[in-house]
N, C-alpha and C. Protein backbone atom coordinates (compact mmCIF):
# COMPACT_ATOMS: atom_id res chain seq x y z
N UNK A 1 9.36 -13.95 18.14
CA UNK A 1 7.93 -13.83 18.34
C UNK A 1 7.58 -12.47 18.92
N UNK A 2 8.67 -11.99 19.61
CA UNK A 2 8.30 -10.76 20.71
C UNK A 2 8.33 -9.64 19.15
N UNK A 3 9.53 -9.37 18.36
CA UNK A 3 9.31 -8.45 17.40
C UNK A 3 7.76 -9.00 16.76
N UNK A 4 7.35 -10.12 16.54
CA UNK A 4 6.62 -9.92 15.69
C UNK A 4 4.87 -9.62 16.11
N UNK A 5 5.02 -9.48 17.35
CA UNK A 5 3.56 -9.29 18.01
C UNK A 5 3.75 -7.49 18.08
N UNK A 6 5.40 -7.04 18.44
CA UNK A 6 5.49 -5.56 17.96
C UNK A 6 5.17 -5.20 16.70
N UNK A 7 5.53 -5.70 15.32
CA UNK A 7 5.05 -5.29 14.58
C UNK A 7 3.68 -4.95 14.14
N UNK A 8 2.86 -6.29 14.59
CA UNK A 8 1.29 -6.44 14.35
C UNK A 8 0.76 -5.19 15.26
N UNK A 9 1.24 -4.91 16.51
CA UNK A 9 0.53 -4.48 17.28
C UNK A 9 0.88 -2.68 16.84
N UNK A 10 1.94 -2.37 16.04
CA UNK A 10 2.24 -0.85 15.93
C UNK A 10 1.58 -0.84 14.26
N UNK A 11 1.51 -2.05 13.65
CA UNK A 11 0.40 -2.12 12.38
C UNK A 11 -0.70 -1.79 12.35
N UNK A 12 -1.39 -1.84 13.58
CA UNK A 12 -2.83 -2.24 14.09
C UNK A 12 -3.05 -0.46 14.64
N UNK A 13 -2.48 -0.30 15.60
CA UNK A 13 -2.19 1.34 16.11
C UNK A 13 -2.12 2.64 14.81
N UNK A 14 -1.40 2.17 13.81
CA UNK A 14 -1.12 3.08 12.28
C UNK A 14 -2.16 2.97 11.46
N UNK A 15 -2.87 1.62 11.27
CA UNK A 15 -3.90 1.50 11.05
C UNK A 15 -5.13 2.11 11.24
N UNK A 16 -5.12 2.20 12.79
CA UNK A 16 -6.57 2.71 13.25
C UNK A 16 -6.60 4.01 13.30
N UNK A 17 -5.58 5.18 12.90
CA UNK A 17 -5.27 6.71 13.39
C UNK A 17 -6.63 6.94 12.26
N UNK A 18 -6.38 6.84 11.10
CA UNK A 18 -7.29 7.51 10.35
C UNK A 18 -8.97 7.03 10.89
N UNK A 19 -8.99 5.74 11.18
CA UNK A 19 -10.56 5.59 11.60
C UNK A 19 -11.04 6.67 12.69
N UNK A 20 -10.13 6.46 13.37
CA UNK A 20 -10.50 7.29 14.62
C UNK A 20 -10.52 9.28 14.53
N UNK A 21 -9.82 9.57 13.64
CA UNK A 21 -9.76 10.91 13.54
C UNK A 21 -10.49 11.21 12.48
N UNK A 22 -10.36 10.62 11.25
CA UNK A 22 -12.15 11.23 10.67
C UNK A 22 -12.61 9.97 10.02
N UNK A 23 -13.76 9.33 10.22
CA UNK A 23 -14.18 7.88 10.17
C UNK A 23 -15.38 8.62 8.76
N UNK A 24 -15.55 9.87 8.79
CA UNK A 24 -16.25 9.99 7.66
C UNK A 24 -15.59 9.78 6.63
N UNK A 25 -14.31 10.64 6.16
CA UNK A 25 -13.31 10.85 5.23
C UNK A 25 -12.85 9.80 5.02
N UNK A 26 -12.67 8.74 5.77
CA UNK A 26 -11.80 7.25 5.46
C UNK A 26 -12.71 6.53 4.81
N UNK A 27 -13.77 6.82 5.17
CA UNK A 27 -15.31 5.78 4.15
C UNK A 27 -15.30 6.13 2.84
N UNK A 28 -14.92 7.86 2.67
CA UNK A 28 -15.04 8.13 1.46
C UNK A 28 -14.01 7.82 0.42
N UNK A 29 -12.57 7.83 1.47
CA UNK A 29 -11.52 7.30 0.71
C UNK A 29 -11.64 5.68 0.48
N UNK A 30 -12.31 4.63 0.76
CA UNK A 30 -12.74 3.81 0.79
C UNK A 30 -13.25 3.27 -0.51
N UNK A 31 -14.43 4.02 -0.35
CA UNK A 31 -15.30 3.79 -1.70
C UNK A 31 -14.48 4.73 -2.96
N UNK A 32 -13.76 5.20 -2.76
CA UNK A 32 -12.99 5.60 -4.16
C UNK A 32 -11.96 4.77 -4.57
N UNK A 33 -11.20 3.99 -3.29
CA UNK A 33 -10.73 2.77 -3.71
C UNK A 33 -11.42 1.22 -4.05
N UNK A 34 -12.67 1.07 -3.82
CA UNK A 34 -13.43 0.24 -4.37
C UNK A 34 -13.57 0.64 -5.76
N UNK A 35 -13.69 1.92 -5.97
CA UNK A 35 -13.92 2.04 -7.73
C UNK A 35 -12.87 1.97 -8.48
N UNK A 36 -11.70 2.13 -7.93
CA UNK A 36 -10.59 2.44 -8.85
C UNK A 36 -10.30 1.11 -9.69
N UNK A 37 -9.43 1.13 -10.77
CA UNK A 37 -8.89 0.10 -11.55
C UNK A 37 -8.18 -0.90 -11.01
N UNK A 38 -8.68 -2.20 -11.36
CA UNK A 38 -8.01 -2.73 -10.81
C UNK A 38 -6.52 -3.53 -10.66
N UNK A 39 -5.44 -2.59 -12.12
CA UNK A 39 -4.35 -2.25 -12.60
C UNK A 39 -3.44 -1.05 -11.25
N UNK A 40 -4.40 -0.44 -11.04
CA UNK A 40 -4.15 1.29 -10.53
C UNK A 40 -3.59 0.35 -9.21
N UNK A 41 -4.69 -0.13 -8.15
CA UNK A 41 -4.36 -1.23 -7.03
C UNK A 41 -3.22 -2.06 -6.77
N UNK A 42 -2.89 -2.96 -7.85
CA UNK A 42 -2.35 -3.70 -7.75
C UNK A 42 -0.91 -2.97 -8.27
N UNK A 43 -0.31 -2.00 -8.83
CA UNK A 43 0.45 -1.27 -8.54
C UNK A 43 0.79 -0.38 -7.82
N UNK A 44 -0.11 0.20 -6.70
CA UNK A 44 -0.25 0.63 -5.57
C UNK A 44 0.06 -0.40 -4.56
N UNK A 45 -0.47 -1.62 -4.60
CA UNK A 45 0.41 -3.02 -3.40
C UNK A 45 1.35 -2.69 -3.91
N UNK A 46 1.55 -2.89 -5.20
CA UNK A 46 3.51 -3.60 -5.29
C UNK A 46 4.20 -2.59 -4.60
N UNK A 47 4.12 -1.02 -5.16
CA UNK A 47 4.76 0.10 -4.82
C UNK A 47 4.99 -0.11 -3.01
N UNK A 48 3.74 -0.09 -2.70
CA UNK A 48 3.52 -0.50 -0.97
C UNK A 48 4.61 -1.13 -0.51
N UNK A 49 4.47 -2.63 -0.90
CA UNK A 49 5.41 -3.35 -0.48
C UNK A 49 6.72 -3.40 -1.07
N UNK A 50 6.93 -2.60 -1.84
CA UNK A 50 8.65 -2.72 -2.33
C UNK A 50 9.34 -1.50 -1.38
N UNK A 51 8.37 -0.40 -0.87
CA UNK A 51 8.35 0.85 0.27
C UNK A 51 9.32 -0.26 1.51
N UNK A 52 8.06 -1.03 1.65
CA UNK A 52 8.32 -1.82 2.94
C UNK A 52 10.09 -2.43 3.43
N UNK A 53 9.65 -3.05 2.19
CA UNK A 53 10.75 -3.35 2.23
C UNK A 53 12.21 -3.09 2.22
N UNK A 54 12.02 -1.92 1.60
CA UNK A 54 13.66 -1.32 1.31
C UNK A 54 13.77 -0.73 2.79
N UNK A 55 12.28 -0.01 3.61
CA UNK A 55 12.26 0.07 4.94
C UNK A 55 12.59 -0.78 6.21
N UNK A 56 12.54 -1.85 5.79
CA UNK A 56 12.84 -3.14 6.67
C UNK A 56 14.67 -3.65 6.62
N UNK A 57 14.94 -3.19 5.18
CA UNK A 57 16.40 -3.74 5.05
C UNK A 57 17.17 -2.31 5.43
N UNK A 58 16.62 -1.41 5.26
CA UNK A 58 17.39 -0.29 5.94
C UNK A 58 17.28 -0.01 7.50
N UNK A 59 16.56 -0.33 7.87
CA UNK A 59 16.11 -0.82 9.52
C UNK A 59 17.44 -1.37 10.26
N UNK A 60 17.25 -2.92 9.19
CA UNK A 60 17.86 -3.96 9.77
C UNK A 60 19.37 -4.02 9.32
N UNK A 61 20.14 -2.96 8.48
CA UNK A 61 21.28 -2.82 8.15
C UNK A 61 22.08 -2.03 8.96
């Protein structure tokens, strides 16, 4: 439980850098990801999370 309130909580911290340092620029990157395809996205998650993961097993190896 203790890793996993670390994770959320250094998720949450990585998360917020861009709001906080330019909250204009992140709106705009925002709405360009609202327009994009919604092919383009959903190979952008997968890519994301296959990142993650090979990050997590190399972590934990």
């Amino acid at each position: 439980m203790e890793l996993l309130l670390t994770v959320v909580g250094l998720l949450l911290v990585i998360e917020g850098i861009p709001w906080f340092l330019s909250p204009r620029r992140f709106k705009a990157l925002l709405a360009s990801v609202a327009e994009a395809d919604e092919v383009f996205l959903r190979l952008a998650g997968f890519g994301a999370m296959m990142i993650g993961l090979l990050l997590v097993y190399l972590a934990r190896s």
